[in-house]
PDB file of N, CA and C in Angstrom:
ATOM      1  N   UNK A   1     125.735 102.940  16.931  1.00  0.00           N
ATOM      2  CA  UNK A   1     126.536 103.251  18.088  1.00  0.00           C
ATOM      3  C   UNK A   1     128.011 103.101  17.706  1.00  0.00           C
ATOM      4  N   UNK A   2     128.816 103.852  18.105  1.00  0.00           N
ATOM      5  CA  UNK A   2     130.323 103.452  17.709  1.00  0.00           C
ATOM      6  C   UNK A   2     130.983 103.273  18.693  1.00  0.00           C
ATOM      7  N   UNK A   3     132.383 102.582  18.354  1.00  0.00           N
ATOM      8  CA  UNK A   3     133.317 102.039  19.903  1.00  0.00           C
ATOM      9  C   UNK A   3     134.013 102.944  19.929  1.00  0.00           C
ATOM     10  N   UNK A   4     133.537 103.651  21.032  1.00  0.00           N
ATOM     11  CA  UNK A   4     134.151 104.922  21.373  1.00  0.00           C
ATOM     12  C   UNK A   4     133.046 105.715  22.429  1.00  0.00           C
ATOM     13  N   UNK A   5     133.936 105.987  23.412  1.00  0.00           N
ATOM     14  CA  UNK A   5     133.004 106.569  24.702  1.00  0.00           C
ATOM     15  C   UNK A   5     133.576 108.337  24.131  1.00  0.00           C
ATOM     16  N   UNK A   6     132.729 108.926  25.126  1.00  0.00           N
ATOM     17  CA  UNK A   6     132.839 110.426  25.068  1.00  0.00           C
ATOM     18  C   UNK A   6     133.525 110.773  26.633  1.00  0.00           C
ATOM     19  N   UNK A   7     134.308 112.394  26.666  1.00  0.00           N
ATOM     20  CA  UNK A   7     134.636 113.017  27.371  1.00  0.00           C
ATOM     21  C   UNK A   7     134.613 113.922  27.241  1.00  0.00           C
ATOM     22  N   UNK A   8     134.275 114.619  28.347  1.00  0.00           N
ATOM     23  CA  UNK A   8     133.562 116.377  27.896  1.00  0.00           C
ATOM     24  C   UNK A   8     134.643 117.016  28.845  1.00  0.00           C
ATOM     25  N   UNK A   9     135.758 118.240  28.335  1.00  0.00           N
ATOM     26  CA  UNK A   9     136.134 118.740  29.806  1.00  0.00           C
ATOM     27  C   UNK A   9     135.844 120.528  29.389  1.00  0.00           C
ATOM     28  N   UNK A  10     135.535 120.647  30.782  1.00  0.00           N
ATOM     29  CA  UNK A  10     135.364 122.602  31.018  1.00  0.00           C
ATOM     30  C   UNK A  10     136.790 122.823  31.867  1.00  0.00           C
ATOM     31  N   UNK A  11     136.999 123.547  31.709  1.00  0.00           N
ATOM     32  CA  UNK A  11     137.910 124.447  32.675  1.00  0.00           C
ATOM     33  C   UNK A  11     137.323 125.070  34.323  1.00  0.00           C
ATOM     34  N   UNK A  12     138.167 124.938  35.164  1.00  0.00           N
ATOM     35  CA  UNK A  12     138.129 125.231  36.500  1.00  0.00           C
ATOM     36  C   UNK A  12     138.680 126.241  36.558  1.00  0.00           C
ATOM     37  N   UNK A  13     139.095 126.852  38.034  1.00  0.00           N
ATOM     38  CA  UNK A  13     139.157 127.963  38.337  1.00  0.00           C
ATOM     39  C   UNK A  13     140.810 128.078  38.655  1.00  0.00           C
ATOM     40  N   UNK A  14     141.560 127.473  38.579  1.00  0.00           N
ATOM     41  CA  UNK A  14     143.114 126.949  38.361  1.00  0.00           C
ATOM     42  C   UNK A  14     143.228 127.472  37.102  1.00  0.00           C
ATOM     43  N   UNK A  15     142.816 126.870  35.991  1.00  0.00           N
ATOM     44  CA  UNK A  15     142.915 126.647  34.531  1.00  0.00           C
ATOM     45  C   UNK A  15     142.672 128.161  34.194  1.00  0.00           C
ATOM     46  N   UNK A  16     141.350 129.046  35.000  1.00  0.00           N
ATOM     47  CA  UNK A  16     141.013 130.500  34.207  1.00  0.00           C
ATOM     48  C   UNK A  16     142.101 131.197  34.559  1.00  0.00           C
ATOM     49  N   UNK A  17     142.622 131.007  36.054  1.00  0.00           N
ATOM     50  CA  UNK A  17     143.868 131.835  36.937  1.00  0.00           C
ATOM     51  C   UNK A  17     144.874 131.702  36.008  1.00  0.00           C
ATOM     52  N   UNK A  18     145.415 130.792  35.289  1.00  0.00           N
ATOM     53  CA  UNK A  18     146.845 130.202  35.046  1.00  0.00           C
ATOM     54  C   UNK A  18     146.206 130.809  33.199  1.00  0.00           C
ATOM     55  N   UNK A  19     145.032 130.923  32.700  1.00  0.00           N
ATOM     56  CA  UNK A  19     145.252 131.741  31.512  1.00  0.00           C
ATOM     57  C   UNK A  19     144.852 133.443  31.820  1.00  0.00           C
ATOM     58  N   UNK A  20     144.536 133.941  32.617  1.00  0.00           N
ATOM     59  CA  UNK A  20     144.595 135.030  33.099  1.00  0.00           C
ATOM     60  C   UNK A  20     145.769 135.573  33.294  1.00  0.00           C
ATOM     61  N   UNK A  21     146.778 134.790  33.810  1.00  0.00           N
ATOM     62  CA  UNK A  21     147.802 135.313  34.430  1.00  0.00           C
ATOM     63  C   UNK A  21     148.824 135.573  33.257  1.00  0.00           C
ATOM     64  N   UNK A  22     147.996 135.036  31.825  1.00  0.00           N
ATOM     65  CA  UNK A  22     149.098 135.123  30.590  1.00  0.00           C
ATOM     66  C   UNK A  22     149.584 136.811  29.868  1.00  0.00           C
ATOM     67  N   UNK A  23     148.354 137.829  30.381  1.00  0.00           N
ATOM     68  CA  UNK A  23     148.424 138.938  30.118  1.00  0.00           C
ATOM     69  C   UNK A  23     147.624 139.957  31.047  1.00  0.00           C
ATOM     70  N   UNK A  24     147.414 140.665  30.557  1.00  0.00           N
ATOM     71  CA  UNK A  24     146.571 141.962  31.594  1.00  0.00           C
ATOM     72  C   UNK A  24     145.264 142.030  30.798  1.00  0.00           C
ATOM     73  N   UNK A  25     144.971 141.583  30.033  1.00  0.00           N
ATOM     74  CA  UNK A  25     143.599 142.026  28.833  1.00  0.00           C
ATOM     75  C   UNK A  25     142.229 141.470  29.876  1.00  0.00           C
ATOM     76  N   UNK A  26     142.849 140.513  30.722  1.00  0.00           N
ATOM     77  CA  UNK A  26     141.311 140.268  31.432  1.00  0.00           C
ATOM     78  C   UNK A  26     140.692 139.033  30.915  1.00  0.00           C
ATOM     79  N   UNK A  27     141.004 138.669  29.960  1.00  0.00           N
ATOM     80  CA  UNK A  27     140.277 137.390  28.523  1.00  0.00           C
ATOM     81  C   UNK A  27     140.661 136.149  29.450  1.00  0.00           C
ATOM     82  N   UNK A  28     139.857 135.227  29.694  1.00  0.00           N
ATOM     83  CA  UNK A  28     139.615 134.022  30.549  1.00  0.00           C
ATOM     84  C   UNK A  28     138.471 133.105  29.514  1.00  0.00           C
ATOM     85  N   UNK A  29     139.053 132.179  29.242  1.00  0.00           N
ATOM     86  CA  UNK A  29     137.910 131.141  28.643  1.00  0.00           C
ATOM     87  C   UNK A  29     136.622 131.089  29.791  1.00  0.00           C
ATOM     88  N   UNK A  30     135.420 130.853  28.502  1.00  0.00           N
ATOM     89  CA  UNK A  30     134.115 131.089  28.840  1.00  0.00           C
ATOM     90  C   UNK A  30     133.731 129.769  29.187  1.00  0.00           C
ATOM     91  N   UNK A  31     133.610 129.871  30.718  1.00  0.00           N
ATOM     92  CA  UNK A  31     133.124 128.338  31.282  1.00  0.00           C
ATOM     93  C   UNK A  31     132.059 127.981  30.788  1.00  0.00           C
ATOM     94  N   UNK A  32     130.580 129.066  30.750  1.00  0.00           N
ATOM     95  CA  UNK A  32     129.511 129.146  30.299  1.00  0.00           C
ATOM     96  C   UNK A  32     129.613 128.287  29.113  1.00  0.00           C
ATOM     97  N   UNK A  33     130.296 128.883  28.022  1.00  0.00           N
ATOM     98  CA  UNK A  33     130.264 128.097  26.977  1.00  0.00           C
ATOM     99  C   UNK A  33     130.704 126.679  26.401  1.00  0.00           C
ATOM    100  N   UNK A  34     130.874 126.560  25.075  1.00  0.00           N
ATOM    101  CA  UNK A  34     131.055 125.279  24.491  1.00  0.00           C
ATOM    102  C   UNK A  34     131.788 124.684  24.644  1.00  0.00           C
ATOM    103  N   UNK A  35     131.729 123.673  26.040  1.00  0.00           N
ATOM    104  CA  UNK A  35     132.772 122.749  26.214  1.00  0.00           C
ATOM    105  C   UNK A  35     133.557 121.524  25.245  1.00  0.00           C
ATOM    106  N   UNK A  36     134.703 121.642  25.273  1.00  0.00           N
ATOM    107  CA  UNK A  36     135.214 120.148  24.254  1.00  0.00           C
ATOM    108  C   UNK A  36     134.872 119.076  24.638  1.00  0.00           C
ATOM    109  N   UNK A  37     134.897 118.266  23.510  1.00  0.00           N
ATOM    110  CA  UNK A  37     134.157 117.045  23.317  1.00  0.00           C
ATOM    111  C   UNK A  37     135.221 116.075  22.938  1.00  0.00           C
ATOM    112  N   UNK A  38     136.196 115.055  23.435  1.00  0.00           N
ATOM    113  CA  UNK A  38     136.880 113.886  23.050  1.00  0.00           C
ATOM    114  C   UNK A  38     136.237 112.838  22.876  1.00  0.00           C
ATOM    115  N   UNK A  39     136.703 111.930  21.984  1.00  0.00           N
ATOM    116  CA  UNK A  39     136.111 110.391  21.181  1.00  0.00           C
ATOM    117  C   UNK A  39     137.182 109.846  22.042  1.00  0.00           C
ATOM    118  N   UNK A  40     136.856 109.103  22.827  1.00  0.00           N
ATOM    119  CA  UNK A  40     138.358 108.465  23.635  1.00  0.00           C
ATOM    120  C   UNK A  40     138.023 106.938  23.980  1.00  0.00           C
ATOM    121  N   UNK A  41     138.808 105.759  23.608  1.00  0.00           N
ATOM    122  CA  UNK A  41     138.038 104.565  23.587  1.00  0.00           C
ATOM    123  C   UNK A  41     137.257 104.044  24.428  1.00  0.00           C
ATOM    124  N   UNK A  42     136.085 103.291  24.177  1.00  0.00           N
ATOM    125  CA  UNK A  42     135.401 102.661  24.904  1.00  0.00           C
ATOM    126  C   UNK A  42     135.447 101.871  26.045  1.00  0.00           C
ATOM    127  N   UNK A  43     134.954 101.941  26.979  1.00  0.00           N
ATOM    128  CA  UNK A  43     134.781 100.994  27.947  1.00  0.00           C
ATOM    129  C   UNK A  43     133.675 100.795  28.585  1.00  0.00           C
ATOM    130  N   UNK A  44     133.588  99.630  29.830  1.00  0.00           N
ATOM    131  CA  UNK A  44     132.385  99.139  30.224  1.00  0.00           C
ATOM    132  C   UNK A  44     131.803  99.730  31.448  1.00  0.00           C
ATOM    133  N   UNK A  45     132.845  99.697  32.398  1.00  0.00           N
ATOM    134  CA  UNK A  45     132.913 100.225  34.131  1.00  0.00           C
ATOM    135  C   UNK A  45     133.251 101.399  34.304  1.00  0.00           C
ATOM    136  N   UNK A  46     132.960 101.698  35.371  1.00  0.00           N
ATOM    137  CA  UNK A  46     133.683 103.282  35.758  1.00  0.00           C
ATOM    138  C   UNK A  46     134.804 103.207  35.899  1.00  0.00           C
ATOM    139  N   UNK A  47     135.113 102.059  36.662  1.00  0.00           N
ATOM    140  CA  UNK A  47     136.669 101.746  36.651  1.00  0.00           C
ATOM    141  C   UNK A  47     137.545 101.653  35.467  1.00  0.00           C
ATOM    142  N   UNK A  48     136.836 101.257  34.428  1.00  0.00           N
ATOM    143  CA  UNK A  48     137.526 100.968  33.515  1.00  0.00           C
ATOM    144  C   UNK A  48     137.331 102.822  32.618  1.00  0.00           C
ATOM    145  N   UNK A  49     136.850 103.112  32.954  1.00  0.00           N
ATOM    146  CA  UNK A  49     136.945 105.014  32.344  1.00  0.00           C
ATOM    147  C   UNK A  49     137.782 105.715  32.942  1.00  0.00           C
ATOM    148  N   UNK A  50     138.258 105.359  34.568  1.00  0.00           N
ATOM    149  CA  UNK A  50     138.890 106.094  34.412  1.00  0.00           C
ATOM    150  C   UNK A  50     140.448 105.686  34.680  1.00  0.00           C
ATOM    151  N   UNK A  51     140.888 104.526  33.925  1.00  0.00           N
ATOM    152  CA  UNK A  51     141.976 103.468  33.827  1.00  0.00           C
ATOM    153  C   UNK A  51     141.825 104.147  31.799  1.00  0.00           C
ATOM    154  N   UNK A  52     141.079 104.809  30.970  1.00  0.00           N
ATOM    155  CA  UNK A  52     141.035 105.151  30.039  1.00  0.00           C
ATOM    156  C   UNK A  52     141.652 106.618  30.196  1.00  0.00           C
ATOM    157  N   UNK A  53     140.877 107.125  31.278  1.00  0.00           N
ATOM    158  CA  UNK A  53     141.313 108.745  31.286  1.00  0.00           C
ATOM    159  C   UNK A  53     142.939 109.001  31.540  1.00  0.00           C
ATOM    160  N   UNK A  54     143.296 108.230  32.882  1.00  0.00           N
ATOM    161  CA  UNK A  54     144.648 108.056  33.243  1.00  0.00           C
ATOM    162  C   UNK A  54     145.339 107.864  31.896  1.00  0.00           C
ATOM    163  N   UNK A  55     145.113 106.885  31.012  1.00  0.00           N
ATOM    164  CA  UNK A  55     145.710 107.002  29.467  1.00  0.00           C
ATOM    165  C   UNK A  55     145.867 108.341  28.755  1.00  0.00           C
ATOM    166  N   UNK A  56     144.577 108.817  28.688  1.00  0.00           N
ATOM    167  CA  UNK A  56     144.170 109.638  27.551  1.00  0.00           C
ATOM    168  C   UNK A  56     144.665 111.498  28.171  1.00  0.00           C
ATOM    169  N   UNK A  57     144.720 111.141  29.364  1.00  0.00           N
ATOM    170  CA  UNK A  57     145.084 112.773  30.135  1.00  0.00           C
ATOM    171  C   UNK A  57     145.566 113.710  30.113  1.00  0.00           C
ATOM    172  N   UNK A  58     146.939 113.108  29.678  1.00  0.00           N
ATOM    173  CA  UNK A  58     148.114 114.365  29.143  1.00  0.00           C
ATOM    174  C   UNK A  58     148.235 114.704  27.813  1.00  0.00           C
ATOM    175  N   UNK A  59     147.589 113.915  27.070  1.00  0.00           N
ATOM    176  CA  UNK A  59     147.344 114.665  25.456  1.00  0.00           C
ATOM    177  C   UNK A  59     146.040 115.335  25.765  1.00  0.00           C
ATOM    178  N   UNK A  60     145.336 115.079  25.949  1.00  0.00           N
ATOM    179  CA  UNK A  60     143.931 116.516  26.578  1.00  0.00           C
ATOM    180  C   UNK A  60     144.567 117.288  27.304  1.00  0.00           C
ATOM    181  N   UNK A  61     145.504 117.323  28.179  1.00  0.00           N
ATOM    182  CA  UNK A  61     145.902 118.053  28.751  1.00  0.00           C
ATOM    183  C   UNK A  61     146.547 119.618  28.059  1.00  0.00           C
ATOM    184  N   UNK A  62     147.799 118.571  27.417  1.00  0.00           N
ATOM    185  CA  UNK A  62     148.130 119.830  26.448  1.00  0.00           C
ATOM    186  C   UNK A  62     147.587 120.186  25.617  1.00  0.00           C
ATOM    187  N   UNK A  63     146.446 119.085  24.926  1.00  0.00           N
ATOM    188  CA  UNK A  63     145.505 120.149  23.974  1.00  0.00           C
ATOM    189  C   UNK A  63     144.505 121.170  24.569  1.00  0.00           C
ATOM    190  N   UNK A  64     143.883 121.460  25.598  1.00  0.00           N
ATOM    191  CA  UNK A  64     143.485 122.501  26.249  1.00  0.00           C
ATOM    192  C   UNK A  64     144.508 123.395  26.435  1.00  0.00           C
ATOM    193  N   UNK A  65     145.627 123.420  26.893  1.00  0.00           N
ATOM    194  CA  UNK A  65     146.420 124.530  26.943  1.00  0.00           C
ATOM    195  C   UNK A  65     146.907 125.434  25.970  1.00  0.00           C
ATOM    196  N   UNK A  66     147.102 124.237  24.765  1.00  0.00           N
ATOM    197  CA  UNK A  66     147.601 124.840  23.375  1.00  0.00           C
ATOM    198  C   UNK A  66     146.010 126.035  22.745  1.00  0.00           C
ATOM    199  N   UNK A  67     144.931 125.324  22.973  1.00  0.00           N
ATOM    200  CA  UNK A  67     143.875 126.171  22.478  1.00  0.00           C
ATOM    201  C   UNK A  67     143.331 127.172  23.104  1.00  0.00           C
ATOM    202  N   UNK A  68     144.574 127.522  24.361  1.00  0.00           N
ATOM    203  CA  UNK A  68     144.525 129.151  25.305  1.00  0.00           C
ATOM    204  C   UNK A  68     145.602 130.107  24.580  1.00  0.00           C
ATOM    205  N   UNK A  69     146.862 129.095  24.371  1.00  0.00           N
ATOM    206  CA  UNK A  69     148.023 129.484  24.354  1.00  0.00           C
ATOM    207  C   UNK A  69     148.890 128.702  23.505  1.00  0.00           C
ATOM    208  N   UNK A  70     149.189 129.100  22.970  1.00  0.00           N
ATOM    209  CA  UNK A  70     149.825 128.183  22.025  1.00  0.00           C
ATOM    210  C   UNK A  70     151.960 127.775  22.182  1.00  0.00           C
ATOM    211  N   UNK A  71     152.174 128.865  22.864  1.00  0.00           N
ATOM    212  CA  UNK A  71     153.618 128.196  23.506  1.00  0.00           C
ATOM    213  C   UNK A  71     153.947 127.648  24.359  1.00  0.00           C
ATOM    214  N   UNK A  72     154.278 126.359  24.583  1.00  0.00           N
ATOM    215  CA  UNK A  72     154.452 125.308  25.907  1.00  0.00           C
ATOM    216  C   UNK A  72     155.348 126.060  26.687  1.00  0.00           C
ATOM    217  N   UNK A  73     156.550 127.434  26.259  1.00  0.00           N
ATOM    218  CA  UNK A  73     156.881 127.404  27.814  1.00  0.00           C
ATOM    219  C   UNK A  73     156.437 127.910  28.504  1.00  0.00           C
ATOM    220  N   UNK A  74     154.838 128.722  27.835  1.00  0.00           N
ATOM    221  CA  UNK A  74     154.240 129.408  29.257  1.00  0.00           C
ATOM    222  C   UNK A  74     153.368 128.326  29.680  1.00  0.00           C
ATOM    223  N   UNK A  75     153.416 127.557  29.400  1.00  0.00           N
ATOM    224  CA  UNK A  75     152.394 126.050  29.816  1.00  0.00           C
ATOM    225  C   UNK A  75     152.887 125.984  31.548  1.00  0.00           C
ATOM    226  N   UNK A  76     151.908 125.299  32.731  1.00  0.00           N
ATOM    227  CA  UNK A  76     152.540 125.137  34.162  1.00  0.00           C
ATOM    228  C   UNK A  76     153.184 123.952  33.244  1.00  0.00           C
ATOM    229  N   UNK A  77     154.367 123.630  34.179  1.00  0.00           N
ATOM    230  CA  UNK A  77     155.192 122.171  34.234  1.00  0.00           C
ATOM    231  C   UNK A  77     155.180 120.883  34.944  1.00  0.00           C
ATOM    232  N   UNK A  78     153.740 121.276  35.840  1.00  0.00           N
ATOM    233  CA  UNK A  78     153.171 120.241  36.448  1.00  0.00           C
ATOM    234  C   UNK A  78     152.156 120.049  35.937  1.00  0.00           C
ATOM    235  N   UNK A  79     152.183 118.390  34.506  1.00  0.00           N
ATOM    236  CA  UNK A  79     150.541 118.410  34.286  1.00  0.00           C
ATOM    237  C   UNK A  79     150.208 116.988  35.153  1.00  0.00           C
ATOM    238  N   UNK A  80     150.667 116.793  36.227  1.00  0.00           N
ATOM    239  CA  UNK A  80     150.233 115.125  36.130  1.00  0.00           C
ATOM    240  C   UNK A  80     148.653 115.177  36.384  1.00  0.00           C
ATOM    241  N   UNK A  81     148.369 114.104  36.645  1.00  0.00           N
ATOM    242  CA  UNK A  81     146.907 113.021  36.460  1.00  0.00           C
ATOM    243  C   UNK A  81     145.992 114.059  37.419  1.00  0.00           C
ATOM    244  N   UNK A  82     146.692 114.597  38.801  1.00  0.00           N
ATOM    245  CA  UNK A  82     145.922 114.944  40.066  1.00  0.00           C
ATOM    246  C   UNK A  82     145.659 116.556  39.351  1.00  0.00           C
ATOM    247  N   UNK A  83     146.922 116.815  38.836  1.00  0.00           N
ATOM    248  CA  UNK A  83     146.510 118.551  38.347  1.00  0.00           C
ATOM    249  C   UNK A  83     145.450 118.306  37.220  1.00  0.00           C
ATOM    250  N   UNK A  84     145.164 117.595  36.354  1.00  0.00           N
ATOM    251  CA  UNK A  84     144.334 117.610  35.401  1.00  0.00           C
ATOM    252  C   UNK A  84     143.078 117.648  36.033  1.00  0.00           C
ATOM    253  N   UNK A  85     142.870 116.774  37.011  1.00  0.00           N
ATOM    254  CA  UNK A  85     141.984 116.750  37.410  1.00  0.00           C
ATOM    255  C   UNK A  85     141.367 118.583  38.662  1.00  0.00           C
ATOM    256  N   UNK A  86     142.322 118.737  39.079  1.00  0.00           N
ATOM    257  CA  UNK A  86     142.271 119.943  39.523  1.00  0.00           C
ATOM    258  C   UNK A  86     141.985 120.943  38.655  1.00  0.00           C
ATOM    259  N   UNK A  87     142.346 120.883  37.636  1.00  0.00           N
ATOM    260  CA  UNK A  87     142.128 122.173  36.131  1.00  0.00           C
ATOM    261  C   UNK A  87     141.306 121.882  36.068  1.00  0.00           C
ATOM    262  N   UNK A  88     140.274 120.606  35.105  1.00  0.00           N
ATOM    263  CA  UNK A  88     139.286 120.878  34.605  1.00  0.00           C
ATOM    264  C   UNK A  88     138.080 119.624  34.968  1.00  0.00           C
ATOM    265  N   UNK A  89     136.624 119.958  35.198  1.00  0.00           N
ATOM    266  CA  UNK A  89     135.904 118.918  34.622  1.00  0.00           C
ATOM    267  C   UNK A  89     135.757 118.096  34.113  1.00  0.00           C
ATOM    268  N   UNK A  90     135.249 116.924  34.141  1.00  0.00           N
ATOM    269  CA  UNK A  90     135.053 115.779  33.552  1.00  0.00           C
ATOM    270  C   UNK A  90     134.138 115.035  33.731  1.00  0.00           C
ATOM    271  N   UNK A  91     133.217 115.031  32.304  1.00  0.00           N
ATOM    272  CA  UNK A  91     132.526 114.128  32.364  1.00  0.00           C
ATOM    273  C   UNK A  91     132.568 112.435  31.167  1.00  0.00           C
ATOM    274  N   UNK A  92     132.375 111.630  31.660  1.00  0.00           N
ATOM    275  CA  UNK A  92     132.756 110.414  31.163  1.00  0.00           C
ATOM    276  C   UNK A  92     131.691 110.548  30.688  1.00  0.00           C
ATOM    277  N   UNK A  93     130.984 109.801  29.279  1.00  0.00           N
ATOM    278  CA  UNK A  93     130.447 109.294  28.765  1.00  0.00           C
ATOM    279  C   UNK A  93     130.215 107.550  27.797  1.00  0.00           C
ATOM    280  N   UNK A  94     129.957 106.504  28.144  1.00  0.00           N
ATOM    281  CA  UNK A  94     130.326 105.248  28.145  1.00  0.00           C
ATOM    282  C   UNK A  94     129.809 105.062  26.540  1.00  0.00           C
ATOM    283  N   UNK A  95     128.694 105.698  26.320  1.00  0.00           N
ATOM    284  CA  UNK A  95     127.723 105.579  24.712  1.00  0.00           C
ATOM    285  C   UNK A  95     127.699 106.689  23.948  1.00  0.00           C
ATOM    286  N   UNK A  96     128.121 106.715  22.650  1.00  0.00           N
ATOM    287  CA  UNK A  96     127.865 107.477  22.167  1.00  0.00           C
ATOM    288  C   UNK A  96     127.439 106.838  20.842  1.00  0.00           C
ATOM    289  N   UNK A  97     126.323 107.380  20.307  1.00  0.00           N
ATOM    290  CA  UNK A  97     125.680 107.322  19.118  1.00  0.00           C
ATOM    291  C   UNK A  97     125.732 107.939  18.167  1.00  0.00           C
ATOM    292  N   UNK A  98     125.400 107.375  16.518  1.00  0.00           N
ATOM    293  CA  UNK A  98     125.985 108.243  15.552  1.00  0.00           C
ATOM    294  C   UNK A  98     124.584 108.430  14.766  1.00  0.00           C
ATOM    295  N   UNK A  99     124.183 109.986  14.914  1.00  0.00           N
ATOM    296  CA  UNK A  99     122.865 109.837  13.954  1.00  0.00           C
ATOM    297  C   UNK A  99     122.844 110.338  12.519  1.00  0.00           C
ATOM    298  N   UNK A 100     124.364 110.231  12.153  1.00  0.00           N
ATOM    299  CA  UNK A 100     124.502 110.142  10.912  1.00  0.00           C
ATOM    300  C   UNK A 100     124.831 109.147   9.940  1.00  0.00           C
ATOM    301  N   UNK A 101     124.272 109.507   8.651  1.00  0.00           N
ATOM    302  CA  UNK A 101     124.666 108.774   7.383  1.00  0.00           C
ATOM    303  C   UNK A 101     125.431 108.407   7.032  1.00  0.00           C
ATOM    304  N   UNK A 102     126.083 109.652   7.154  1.00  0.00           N
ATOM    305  CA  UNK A 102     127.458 109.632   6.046  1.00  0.00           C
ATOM    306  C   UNK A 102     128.595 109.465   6.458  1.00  0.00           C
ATOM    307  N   UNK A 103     129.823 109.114   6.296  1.00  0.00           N
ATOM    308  CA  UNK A 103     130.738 108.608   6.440  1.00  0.00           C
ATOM    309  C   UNK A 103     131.271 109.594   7.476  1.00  0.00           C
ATOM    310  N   UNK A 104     132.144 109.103   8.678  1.00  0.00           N
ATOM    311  CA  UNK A 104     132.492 110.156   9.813  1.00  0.00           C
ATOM    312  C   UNK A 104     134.024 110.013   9.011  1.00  0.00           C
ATOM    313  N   UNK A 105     134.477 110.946   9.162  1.00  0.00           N
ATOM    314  CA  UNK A 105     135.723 111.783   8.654  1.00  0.00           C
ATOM    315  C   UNK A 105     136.488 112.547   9.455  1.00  0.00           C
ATOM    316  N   UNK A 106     137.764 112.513   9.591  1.00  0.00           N
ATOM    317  CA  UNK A 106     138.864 112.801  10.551  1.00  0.00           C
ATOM    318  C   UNK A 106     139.568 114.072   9.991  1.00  0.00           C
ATOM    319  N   UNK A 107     139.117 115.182   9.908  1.00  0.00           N
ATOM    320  CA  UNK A 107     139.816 116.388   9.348  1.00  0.00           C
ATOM    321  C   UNK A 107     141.312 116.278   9.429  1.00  0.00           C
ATOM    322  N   UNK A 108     142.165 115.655  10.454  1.00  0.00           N
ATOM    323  CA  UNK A 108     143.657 115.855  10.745  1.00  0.00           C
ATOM    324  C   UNK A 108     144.103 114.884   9.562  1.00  0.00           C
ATOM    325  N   UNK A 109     143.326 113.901   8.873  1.00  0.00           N
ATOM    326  CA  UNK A 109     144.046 113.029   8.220  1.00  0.00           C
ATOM    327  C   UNK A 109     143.775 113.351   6.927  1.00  0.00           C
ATOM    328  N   UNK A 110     142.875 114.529   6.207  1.00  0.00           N
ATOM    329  CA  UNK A 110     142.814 115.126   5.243  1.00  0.00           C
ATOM    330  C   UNK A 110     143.865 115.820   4.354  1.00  0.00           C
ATOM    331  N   UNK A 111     144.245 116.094   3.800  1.00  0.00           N
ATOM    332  CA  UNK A 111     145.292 116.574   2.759  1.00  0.00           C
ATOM    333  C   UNK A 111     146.710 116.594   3.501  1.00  0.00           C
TER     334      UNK A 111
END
């Protein structure tokens, strides 16, 4: 088991509007599909997840936006805590397990 809870977020219907509205092509992230997955530290309570999320919010925040769009000034300029939660899903996860062997490895800290 490792110390480290999980967070899963999908996109809402705010989040498809506000990348829709980036062009005319129609292209809207696929709710259907493969939602992201954050390692975000552990805790015990619900309370205490989402006293983690309030932490962890606005860097998920802009990393969902950057992986629609990659220039912050078409980013909205309101990300606080209540809009995040308005954009996207969330699910907390308190356990997460490792059913691997081999050494877990951090691609960003590679070369």
């Amino acid at each position: 088991m490792l110390n480290r809870a999980a967070l899963i977020v999908r996109p809402k219907q705010p989040f498809l509007d506000w990348a829709a509205s980036l062009d005319d092509s129609g292209l809207v992230p696929d709710v259907a599909g493969e939602p992201t997955v954050y390692l975000i530290p552990e805790f015990e309570s619900d309370e205490d997840g989402r006293l983690v999320l309030k932490h962890v919010y606005a860097e998920i925040f802009e990393r969902e936006l950057d992986g629609w769009h990659t220039d912050p000034s078409a980013w909205p300029q309101k990300r606080d805590f209540k809009t995040f939660q308005e954009w996207f899903s969330i699910d907390l996860h308190a356990v997460v397990e490792d059913l691997m062997d081999d050494v877990l490895v951090d691609d960003d800290l590679d070369g």
